[in-house]
N, C-alpha and C. Protein backbone atom coordinates (compact mmCIF):
# COMPACT_ATOMS: atom_id res chain seq x y z
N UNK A 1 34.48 286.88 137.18
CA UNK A 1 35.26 285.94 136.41
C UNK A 1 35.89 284.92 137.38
N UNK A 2 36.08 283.82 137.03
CA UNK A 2 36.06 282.94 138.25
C UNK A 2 37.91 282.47 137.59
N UNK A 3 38.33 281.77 138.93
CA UNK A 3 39.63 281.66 138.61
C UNK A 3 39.78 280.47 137.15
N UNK A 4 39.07 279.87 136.77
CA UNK A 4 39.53 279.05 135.31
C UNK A 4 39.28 279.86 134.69
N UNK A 5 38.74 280.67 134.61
CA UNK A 5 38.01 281.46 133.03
C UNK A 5 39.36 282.55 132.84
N UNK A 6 39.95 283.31 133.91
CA UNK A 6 41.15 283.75 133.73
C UNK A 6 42.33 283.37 133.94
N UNK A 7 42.46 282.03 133.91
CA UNK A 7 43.68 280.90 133.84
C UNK A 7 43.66 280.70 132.35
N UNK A 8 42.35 280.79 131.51
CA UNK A 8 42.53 280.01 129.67
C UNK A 8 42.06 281.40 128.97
N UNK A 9 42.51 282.73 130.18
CA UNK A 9 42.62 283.85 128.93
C UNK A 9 44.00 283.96 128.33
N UNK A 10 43.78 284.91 126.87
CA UNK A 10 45.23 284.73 126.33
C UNK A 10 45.97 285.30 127.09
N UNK A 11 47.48 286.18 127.06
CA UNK A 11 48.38 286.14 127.73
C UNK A 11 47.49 288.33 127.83
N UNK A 12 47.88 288.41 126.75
CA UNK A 12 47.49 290.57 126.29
C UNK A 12 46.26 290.25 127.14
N UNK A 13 45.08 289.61 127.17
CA UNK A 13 43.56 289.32 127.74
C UNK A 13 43.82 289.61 129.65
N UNK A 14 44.86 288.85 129.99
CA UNK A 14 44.95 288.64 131.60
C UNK A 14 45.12 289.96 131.69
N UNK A 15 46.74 290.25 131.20
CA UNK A 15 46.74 292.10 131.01
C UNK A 15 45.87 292.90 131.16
N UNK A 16 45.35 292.81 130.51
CA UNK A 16 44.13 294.27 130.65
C UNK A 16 43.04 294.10 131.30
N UNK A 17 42.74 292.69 131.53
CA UNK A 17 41.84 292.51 132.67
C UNK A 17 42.16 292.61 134.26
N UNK A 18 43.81 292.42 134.40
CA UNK A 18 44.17 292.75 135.52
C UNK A 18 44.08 294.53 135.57
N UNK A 19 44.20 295.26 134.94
CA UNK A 19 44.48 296.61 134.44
C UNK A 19 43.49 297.40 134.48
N UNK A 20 42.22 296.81 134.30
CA UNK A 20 40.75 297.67 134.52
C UNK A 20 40.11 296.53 135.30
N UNK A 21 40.23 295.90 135.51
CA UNK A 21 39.31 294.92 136.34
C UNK A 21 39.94 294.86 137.61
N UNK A 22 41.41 294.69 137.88
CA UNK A 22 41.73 294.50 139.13
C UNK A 22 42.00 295.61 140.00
N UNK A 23 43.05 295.45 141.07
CA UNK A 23 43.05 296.62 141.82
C UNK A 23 44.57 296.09 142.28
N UNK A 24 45.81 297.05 142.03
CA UNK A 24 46.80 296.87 142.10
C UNK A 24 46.98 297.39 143.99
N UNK A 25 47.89 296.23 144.35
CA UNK A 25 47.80 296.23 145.84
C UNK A 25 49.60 296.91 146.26
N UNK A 26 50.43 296.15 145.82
CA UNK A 26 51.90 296.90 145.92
C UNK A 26 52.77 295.93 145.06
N UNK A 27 54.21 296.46 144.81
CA UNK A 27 55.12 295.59 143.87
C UNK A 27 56.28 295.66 144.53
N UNK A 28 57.16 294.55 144.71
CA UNK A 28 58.59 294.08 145.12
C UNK A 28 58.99 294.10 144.04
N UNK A 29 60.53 293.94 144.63
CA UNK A 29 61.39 293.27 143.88
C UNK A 29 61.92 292.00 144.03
N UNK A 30 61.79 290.90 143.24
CA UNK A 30 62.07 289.13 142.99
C UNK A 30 62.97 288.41 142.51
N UNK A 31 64.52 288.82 142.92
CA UNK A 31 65.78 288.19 142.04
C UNK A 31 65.63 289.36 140.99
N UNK A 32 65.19 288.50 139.90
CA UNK A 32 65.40 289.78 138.44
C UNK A 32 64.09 290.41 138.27
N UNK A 33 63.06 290.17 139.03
CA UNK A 33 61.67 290.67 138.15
C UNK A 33 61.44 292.15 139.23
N UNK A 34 60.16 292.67 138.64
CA UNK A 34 59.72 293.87 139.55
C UNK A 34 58.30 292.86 139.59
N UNK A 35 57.69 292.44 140.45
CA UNK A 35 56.84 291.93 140.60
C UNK A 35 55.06 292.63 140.97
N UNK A 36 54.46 292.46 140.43
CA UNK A 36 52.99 293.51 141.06
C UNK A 36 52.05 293.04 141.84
N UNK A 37 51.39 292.91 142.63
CA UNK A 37 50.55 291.89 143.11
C UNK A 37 48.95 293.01 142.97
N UNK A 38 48.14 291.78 142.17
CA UNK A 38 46.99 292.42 142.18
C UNK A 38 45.73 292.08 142.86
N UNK A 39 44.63 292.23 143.34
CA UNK A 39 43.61 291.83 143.46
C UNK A 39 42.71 291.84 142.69
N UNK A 40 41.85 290.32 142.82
CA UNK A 40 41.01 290.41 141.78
C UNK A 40 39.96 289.55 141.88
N UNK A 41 38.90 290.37 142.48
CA UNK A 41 37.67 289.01 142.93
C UNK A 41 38.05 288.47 144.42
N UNK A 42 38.64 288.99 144.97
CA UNK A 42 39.01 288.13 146.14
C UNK A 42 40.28 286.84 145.57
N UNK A 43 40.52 287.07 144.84
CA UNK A 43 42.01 286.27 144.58
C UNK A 43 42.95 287.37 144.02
N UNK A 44 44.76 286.51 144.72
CA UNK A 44 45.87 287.59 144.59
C UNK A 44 46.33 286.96 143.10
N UNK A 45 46.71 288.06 142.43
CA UNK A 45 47.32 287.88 141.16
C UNK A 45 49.14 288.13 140.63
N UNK A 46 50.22 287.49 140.64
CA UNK A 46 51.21 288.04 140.55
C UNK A 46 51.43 288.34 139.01
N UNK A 47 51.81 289.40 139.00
CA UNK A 47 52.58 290.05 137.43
C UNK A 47 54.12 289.96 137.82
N UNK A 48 55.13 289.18 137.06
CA UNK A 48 56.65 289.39 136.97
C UNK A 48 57.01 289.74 135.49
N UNK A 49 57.35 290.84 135.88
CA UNK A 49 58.07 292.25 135.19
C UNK A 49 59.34 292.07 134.80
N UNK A 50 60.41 291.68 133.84
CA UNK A 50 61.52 291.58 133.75
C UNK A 50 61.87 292.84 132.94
N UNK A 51 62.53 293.67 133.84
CA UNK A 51 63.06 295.10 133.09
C UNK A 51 64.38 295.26 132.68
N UNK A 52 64.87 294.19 132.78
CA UNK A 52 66.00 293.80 131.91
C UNK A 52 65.88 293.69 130.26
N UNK A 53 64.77 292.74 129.77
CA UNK A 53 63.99 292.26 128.70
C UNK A 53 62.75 293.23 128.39
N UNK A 54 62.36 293.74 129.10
CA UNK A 54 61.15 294.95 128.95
C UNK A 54 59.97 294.00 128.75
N UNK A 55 60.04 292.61 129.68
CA UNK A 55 58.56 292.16 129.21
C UNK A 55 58.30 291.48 130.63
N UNK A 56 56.84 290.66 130.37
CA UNK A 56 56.33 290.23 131.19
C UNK A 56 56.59 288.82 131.24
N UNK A 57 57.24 288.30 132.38
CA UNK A 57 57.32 287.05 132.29
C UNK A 57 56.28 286.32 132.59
N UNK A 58 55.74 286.02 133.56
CA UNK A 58 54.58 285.33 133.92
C UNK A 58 53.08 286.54 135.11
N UNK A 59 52.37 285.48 134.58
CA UNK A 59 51.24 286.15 135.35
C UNK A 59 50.68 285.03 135.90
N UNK A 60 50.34 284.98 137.35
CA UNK A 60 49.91 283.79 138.03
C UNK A 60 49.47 284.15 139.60
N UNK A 61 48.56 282.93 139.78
CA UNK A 61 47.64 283.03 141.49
C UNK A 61 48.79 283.03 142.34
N UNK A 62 48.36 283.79 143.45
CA UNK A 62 49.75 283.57 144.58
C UNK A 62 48.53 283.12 145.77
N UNK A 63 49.10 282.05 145.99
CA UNK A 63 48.00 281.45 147.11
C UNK A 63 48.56 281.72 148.23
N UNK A 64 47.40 282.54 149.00
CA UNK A 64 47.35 283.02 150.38
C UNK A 64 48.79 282.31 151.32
N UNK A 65 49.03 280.85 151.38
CA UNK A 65 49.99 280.45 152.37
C UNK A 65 51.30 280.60 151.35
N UNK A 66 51.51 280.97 150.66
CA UNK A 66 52.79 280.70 149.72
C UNK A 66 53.72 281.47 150.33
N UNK A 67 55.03 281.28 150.05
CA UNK A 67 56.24 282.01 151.53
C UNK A 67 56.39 283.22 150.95
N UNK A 68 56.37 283.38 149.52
CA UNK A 68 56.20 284.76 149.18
C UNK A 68 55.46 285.63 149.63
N UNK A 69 54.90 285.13 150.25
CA UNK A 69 53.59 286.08 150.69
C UNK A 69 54.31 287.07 151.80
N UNK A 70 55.21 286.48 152.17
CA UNK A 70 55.69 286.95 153.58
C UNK A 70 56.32 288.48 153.27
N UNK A 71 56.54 288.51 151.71
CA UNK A 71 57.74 289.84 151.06
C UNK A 71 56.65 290.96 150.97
N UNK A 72 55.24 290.62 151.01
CA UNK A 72 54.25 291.47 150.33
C UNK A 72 54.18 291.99 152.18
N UNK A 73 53.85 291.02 152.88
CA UNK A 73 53.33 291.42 154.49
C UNK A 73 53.99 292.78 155.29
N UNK A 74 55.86 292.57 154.62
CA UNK A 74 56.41 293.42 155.14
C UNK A 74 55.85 294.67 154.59
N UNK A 75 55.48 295.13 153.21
CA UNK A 75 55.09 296.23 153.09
C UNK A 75 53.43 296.69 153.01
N UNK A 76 52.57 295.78 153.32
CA UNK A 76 50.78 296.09 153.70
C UNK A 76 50.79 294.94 154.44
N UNK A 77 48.87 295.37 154.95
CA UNK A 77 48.07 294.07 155.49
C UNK A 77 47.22 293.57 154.59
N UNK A 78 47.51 292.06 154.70
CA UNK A 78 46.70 291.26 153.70
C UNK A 78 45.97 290.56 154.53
N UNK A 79 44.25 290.79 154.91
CA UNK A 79 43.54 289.80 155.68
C UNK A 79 43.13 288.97 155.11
């Protein structure tokens, strides 16, 4: 699945394709969210978790140079 085709899935669709299709790598914590980072195809996927609200706020690409990246480094290696 190439990155547009799971950018114009519905919102439940990304879900479960991250869920059996991807491969969950580790999760922080982000201000208010629990955040997940997945792999998928060779692209990183973020899930933000608001467990305050019990839902999912956004699901989105985390591109390789993004400074967030730096929160994931401290706990794995990402080559």
């Amino acid at each position: 699945m190439s990155k547009e085709e799971f950018t114009e899935l519905p919102f439940h669709k990304k879900i479960s394709t991250l869920y059996t299709e991807g491969t969950f790598v580790v999760g922080i914590r982000y201000y208010r969210h629990k955040v997940n980072l997945y792999l998928l195809e060779n692209e990183y996927i973020e899930v933000f978790y608001n467990h305050k609200l019990d839902k999912i706020d956004k699901i989105d690409f985390l591109p390789r140079d993004h400074s967030r990246m730096k929160f994931y480094l401290d706990q794995i290696r990402i080559d």
